[in-house]
Protein backbone atom coordinates (compact mmCIF):
# COMPACT_ATOMS: atom_id res chain seq x y z
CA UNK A 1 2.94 132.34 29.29
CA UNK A 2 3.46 135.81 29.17
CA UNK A 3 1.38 138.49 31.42
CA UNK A 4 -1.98 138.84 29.37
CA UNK A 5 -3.44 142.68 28.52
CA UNK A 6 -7.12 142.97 29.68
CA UNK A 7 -7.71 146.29 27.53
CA UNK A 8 -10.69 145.75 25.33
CA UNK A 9 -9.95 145.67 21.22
CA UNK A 10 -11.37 145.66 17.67
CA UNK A 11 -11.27 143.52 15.53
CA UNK A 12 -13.02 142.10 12.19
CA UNK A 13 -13.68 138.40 11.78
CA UNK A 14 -12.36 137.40 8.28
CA UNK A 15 -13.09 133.46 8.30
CA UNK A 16 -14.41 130.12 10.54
CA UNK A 17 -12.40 128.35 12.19
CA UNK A 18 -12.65 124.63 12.13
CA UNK A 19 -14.03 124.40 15.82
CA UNK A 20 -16.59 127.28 15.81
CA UNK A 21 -14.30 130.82 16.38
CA UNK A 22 -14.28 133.62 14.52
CA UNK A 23 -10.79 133.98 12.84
CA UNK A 24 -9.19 137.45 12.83
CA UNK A 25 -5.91 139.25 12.82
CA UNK A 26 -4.57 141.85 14.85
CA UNK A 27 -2.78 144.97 13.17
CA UNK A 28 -2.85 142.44 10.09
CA UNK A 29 -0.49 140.20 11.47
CA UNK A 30 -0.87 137.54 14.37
CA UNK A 31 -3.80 135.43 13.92
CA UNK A 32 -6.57 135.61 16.72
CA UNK A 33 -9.38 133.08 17.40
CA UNK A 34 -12.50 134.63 18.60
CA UNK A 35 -15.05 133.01 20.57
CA UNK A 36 -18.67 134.09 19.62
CA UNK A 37 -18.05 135.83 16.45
CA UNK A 38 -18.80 135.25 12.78
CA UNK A 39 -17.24 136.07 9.73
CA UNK A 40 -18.03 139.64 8.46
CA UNK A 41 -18.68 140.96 11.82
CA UNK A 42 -16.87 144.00 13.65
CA UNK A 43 -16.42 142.99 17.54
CA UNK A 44 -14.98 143.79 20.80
CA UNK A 45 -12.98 141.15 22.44
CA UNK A 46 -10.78 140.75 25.22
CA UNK A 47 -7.62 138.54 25.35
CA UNK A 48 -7.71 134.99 27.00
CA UNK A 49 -4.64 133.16 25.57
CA UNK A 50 -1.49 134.40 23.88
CA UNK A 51 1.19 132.27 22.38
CA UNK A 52 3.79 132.15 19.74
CA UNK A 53 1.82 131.50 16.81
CA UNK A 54 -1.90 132.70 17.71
CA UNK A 55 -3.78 134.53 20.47
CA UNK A 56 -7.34 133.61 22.03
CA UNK A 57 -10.21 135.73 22.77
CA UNK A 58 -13.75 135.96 23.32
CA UNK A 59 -16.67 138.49 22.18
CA UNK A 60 -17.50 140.95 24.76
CA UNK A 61 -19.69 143.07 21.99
CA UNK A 62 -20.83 143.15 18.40
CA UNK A 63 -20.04 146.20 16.97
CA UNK A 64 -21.30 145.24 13.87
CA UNK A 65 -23.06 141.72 12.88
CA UNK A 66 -23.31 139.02 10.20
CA UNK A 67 -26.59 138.89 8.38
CA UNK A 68 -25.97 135.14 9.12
CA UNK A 69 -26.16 135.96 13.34
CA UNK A 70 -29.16 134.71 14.80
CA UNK A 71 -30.37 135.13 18.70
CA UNK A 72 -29.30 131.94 20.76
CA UNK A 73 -31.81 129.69 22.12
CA UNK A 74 -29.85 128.46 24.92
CA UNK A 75 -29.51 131.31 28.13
CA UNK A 76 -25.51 129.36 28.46
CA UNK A 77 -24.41 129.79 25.04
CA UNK A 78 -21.07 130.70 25.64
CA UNK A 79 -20.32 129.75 28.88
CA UNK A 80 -21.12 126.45 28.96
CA UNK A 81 -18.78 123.98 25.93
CA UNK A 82 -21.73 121.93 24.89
CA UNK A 83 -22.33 123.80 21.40
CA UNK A 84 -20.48 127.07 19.94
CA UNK A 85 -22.85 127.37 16.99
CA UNK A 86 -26.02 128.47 18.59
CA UNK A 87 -25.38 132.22 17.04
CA UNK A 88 -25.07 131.00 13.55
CA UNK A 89 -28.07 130.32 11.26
CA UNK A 90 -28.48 126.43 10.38
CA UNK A 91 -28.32 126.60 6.93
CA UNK A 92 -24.71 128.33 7.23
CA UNK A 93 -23.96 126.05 10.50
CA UNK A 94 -24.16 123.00 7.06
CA UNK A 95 -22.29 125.17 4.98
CA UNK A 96 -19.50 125.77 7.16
CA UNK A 97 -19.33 122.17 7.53
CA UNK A 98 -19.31 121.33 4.21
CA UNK A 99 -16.28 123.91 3.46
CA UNK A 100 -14.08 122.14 6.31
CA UNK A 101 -14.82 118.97 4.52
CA UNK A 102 -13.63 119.98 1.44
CA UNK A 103 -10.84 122.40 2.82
CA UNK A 104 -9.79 119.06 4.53
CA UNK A 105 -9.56 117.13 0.89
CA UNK A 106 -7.42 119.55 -0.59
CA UNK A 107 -4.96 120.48 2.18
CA UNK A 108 -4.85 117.03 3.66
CA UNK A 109 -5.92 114.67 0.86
CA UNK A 110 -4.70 116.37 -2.03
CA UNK A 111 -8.10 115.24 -3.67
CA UNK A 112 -11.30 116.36 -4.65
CA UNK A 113 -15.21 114.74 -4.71
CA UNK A 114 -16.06 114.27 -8.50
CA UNK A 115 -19.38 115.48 -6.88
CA UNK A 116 -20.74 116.91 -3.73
CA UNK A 117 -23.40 115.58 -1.89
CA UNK A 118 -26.75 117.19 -0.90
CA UNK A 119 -26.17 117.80 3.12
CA UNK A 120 -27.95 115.34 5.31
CA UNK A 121 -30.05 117.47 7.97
CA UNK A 122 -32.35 116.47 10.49
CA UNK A 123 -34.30 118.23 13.70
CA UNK A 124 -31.25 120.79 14.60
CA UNK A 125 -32.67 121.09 18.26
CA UNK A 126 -33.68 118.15 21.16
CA UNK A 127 -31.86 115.23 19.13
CA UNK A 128 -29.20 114.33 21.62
CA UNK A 129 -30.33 110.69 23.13
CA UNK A 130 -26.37 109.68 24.16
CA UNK A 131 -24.03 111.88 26.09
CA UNK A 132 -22.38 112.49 29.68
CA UNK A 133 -22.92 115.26 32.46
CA UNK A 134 -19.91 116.21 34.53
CA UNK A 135 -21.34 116.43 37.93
CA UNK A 136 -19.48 118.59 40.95
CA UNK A 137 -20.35 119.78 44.21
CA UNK A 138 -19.29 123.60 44.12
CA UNK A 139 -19.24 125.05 48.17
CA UNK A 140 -19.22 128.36 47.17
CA UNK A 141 -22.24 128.46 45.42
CA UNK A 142 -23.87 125.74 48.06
CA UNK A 143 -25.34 123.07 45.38
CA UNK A 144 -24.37 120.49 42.82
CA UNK A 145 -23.35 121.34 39.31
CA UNK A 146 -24.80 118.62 36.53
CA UNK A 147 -23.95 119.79 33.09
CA UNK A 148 -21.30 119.85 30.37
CA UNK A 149 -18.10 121.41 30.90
CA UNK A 150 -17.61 124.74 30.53
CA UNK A 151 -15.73 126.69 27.62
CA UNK A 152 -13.15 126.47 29.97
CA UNK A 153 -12.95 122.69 30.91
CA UNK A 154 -11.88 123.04 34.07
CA UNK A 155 -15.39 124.24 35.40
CA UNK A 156 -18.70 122.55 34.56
CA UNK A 157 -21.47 124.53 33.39
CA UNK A 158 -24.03 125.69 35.69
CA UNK A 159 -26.80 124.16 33.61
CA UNK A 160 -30.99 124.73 34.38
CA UNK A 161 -31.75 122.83 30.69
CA UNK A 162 -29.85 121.68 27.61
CA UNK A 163 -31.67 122.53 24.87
CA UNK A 164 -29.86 120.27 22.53
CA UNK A 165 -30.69 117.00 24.20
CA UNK A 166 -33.87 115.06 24.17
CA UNK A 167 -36.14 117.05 26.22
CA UNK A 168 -36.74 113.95 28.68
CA UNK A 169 -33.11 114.59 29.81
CA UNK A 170 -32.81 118.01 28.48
CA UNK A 171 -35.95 119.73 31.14
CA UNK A 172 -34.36 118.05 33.97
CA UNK A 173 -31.45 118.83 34.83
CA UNK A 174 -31.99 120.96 37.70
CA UNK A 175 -34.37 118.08 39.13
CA UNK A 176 -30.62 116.12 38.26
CA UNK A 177 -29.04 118.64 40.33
CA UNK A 178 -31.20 118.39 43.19
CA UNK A 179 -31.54 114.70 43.45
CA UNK A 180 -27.31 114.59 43.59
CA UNK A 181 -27.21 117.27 46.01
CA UNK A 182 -29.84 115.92 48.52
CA UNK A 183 -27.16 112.18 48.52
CA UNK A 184 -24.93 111.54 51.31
CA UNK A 185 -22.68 110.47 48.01
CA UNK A 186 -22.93 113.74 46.51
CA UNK A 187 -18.99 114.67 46.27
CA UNK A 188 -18.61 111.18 45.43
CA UNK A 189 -20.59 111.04 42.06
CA UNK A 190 -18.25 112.69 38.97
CA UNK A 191 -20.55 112.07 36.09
CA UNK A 192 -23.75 111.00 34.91
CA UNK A 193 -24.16 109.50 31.51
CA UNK A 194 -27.32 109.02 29.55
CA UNK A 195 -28.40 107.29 26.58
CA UNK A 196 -32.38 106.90 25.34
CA UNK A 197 -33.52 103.49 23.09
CA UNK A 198 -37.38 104.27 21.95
CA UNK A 199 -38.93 103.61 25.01
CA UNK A 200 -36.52 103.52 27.54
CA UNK A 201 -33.89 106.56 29.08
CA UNK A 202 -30.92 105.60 31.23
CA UNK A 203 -29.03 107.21 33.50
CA UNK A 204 -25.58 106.01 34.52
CA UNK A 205 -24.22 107.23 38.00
CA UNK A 206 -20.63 106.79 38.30
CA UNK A 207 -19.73 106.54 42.10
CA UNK A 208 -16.41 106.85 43.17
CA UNK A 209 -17.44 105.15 47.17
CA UNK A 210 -20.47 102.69 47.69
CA UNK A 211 -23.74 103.91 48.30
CA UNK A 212 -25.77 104.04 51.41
CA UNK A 213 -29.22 102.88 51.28
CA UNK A 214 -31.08 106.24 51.91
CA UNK A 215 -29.00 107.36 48.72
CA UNK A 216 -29.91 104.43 46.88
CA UNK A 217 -33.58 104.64 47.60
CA UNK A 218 -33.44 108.17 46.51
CA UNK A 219 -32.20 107.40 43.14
CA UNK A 220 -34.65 104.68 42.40
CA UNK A 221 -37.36 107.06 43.83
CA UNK A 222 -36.16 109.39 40.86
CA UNK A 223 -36.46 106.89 38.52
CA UNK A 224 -39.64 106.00 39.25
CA UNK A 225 -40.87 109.73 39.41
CA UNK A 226 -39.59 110.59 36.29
CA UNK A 227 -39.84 107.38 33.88
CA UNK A 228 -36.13 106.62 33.87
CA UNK A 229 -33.77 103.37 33.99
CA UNK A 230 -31.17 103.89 36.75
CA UNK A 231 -27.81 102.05 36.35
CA UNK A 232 -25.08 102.29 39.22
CA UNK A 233 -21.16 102.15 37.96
CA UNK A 234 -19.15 101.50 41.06
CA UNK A 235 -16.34 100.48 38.81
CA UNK A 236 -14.70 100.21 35.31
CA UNK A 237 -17.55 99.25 32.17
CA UNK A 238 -18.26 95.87 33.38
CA UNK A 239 -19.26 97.27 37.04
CA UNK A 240 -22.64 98.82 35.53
CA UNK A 241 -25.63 97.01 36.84
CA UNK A 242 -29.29 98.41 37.27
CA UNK A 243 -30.58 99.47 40.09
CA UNK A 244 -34.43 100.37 39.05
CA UNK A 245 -36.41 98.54 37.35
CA UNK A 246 -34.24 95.40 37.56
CA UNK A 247 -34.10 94.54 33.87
CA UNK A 248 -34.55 97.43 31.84
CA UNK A 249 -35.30 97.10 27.92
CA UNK A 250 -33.00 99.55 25.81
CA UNK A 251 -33.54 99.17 22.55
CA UNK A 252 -34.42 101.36 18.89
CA UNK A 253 -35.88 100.45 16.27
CA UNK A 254 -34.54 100.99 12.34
CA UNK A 255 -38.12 101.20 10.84
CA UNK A 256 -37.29 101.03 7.17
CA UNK A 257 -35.02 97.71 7.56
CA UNK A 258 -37.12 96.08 10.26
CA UNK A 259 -34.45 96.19 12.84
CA UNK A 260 -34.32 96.31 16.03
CA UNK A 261 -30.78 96.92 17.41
CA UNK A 262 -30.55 95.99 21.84
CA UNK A 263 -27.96 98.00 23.41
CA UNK A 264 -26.57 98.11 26.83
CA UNK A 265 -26.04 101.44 28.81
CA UNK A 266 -22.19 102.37 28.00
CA UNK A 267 -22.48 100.86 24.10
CA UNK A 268 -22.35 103.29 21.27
CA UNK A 269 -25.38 104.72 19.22
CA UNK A 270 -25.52 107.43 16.70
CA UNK A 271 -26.90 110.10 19.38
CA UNK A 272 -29.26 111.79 16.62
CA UNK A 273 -31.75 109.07 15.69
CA UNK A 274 -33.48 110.66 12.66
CA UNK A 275 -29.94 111.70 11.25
CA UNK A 276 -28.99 107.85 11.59
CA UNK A 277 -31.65 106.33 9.41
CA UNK A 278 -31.20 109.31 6.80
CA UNK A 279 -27.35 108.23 7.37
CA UNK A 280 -27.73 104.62 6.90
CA UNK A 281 -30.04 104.80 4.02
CA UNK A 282 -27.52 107.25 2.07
CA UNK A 283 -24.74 104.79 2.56
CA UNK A 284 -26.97 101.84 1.61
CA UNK A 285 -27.83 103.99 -1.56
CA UNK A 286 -23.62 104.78 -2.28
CA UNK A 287 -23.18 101.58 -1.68
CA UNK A 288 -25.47 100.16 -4.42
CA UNK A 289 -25.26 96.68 -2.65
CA UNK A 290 -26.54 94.27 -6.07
CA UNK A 291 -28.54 90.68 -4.65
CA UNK A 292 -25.99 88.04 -3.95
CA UNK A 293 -23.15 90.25 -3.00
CA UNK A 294 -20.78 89.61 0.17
CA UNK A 295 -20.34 93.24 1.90
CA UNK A 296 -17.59 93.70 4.67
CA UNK A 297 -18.49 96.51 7.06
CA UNK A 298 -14.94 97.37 9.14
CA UNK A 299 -16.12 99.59 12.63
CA UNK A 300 -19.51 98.05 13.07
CA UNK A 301 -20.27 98.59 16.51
CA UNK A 302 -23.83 96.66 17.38
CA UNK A 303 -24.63 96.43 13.64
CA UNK A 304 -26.17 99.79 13.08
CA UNK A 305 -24.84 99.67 9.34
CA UNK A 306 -24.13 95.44 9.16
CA UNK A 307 -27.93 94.88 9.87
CA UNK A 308 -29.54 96.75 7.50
CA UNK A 309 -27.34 95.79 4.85
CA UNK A 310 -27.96 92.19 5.28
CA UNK A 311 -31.39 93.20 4.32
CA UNK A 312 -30.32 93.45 0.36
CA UNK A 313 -26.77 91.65 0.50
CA UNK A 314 -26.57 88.05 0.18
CA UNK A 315 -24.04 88.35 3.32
CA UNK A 316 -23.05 91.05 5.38
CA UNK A 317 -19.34 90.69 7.43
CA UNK A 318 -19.22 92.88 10.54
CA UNK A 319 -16.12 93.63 12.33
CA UNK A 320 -15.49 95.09 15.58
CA UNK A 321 -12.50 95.45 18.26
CA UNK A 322 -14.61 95.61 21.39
CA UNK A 323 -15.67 92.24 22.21
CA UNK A 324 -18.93 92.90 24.16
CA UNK A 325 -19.92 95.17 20.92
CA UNK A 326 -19.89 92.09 18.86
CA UNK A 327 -21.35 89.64 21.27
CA UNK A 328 -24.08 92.12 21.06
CA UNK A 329 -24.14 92.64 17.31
CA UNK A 330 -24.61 88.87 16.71
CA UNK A 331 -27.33 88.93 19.62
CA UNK A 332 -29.07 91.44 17.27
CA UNK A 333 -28.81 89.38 14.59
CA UNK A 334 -30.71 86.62 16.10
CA UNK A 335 -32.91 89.06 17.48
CA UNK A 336 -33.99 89.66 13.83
CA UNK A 337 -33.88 86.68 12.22
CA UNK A 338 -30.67 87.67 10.03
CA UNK A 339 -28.76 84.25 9.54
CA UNK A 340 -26.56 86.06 6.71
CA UNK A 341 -24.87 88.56 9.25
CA UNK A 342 -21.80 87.34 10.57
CA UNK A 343 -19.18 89.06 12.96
CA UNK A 344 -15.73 88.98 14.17
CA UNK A 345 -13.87 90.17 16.92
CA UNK A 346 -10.57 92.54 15.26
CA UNK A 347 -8.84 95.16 16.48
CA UNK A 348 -8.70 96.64 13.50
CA UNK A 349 -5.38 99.01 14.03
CA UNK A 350 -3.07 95.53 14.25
CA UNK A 351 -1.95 93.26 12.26
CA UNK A 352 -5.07 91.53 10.49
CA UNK A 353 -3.12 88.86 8.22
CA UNK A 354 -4.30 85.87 10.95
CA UNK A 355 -7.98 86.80 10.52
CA UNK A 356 -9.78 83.86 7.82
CA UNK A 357 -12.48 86.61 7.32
CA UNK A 358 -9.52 89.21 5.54
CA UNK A 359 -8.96 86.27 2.62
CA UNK A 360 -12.53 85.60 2.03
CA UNK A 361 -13.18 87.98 -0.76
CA UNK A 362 -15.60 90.71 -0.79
CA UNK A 363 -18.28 92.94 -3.24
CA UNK A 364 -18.00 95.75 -1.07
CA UNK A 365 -16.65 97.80 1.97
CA UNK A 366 -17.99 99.92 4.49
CA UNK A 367 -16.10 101.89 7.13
CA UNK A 368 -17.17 104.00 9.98
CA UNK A 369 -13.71 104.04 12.24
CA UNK A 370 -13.31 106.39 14.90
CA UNK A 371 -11.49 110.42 14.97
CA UNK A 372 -8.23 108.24 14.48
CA UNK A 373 -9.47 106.99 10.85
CA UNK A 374 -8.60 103.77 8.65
CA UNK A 375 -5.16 104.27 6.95
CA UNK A 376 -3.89 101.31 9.11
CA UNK A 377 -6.90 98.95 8.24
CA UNK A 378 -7.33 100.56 4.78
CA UNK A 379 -3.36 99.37 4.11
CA UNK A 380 -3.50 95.83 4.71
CA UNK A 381 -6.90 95.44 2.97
CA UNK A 382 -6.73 93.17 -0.26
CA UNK A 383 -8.75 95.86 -2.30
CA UNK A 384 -9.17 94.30 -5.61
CA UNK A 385 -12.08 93.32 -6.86
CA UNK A 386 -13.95 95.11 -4.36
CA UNK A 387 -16.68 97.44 -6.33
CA UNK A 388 -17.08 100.81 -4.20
CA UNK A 389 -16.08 101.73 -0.48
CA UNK A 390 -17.80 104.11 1.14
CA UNK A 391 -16.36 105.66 3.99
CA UNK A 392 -18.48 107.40 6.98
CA UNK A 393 -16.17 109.42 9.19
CA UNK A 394 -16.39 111.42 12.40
CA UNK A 395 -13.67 113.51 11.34
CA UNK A 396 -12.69 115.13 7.92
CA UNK A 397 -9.27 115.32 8.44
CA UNK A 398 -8.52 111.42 8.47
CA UNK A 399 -11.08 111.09 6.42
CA UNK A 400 -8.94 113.56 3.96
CA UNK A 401 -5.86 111.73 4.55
CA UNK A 402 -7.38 108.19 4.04
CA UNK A 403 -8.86 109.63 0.93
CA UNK A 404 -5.62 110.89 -0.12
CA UNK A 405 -4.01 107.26 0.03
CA UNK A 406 -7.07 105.53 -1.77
CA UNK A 407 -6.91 107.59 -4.59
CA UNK A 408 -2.96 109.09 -4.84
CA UNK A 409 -1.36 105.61 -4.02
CA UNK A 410 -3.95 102.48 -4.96
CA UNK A 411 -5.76 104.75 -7.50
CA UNK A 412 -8.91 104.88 -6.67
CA UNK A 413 -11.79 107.22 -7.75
CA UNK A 414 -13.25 109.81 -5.08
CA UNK A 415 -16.78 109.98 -6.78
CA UNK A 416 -18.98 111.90 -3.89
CA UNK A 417 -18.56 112.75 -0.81
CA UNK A 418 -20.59 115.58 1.37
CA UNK A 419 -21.69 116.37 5.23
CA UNK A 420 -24.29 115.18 7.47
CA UNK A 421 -25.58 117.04 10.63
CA UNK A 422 -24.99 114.77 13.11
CA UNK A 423 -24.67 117.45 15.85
CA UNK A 424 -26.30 120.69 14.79
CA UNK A 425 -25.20 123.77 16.83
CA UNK A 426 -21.66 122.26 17.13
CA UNK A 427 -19.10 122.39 14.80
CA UNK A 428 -19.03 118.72 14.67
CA UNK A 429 -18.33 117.24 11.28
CA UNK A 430 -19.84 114.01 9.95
CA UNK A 431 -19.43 113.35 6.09
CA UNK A 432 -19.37 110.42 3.93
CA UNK A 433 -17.47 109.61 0.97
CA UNK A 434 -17.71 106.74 -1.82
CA UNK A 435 -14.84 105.87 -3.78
CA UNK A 436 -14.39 103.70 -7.33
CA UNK A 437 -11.66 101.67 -8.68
């Protein structure tokens, strides 16, 4: 890379980027991403990255701001890489969402919704209940970092709160800090990871050496102080066993179904709890699941969709490639009663034509894959006669390029589709789409 210039520059922010930056160019040419600025502002940056194509830089002042800049709330908004929305209002945090969604359709999909959805909102602060701390001892400043990683990932933040997790986890990070620091095992502990059920926070501590008693005591001293579950991971997943209280219940509770979905430390939730059941309730509504009908949900997890819908369906079909997850999923079904959930063990990316439950015939599909999408599942797939598919994704561009299949090459119907705030302050995107035949 060539040598970067540190002379301060104008510029003015024409657009969003997709991931949060201010989009400019310089002497109307080169394209610059801009942390910490907002379209319609005047700023002075300086230069952090230059390549071919595009330069990096960051705000060092606003010369002139958006009517849509409001104050942050967080005293590490832009250091620390947890959130890079914090300076834009909420209402145009959705909005911005909403246009990558649909930018996403037409540049990717070559589609549009027949109609876009209301966004799906809830609190936009202290809704965080799943995540992971990078932890590092730093010498030169004499203590023990706990926090996300910085803007620049090869640092982690030097956190006192996070205002953007649950405020059980969220107030105590410095009492985190401390507690690491005072451990014999303290440049031996890379990460903490958390996750809260209704009654019940855990804490994870990955440790790369094993633990001497004094440390050990220490940590279930914490726990006890503070109302926490501790969990030790000496190892890979299976490694993570509790070390206070000795049986910990994790579990939350999907009121409007009467649900209760068990987890275990490392599994996947939705980490915004009151965006979930506004989540689940809008797909059960897209889904227009009629009594009697078999429904196949594809990237079900614990059940967090498969559950509720065997509440109106006459069956509900879960599938899942992590084993454990669907041990667990048909744990929860027993745990509720719900003899008309069933689930399988796929992986979901491979070849699916040996799988009985593919041949069985279905009403109607749900999907919630991962960043990588469904195109491989959504090929094989024997769609006819299914009624409507809705499709929740963590990430509008496969979503836009599954989209573009379903209705450019098996000619289906995009009918809706719209955003929901699953992480406010980021520039996360979570949508959901229903399609037709």
């Amino acid at each position: 890379m060539a040598r970067i210039d540190q002379t301060p520059f104008e510029l003015e922010i024409l657009d969003l980027s997709h991931d949060g930056r201010g989009v400019a160019r310089r002497d109307g040419g080169k394209t610059v991403f801009v942390s910490g600025a907002l379209p319609g502002e005047r700023v002075m940056v300086k230069q952090t990255w230059r390549s071919r194509s595009f330069d990096e830089a960051v705000t060092l002042q606003v010369l002139q701001p958006s009517a849509d800049r409001v104050e942050p709330r967080c005293p590490h908004f832009g250091t620390c890489g947890g959130c890079v929305l914090q300076h834009l209002a909420g209402d145009r945090q959705i909005a911005a969402k909403q246009r990558v969604l649909l930018e996403n359709f037409e540049r990717i999909g070559h589609v549009a919704p027949e109609a876009v959805l209301p966004p799906l909102t809830d609190a936009a602060w202290g809704y965080r209940r799943k995540g992971r701390f990078s932890v590092r001892r730093v010498e030169k400043k004499d203590k023990t970092l706990v926090g996300y990683r910085e803007q620049d990932p090869r640092f982690v933040a030097d956190l006192s709160q996070c205002h953007t997790v649950i405020p059980r986890i969220g107030d105590r990070i410095e009492a985190l800090s401390r507690l690491v620091d005072g451990l014999e095992a303290r440049r031996e502990i890379p990460q903490i990871e958390f996750i809260a059920g209704d009654d019940t926070v855990a804490l994870v501590f990955r440790h790369l050496a094993p633990l001497s008693e004094a440390d050990r005591g220490a940590l279930a001293a914490f726990a006890q102080a503070h109302g926490f579950a501790v969990f030790l991971q000496p190892g890979g997943v299976d490694s993570v066993h509790p070390l206070w209280p000795e049986a910990p219940p994790l579990s939350f509770r999907l009121a409007p179904w009467d649900v209760e979905l068990l987890f275990r430390p490392l599994d996947f939730i939705q980490v915004n709890a009151g965006l979930n059941e506004k989540m689940i309730a809008r797909a059960l509504e897209l889904l227009d699941v009629q009594p009697g009908e078999r429904v196949l949900d594809l990237f079900c997890g614990l059940g967090n969709f498969t559950l509720p819908l065997a509440r109106v369906a006459g069956e509900a079909v879960g599938v899942e490639g992590d084993a454990g997850l669907v041990a667990r999923a048909r744990e929860n079904a027993a745990h509720n009663g719900l003899e008309n959930a069933r689930f399988f063990a796929a992986d979901l990316a491979q070849d699916l034509s040996g799988h009985p439950w593919m041949r069985q015939g279905f009403d109607r599909l749900l999907l919630d894959p991962p960043r990588s999408g469904a195109d491989g599942v959504l090929r094989q797939l024997p769609l006819k006669g299914l009624k409507r598919i809705v499709y929740v994704s963590c990430h509008p561009a496969s979503l836009a390029r599954d989209a573009g299949y379903l209705v450019n090459e098996r000619g289906w119907k995009l009918r809706s589709a719209g955003v929901m705030d699953m992480f406010p302050q980021t520039a996360h995107v979570e949508s959901i789409a229903m399609f037709e035949p």
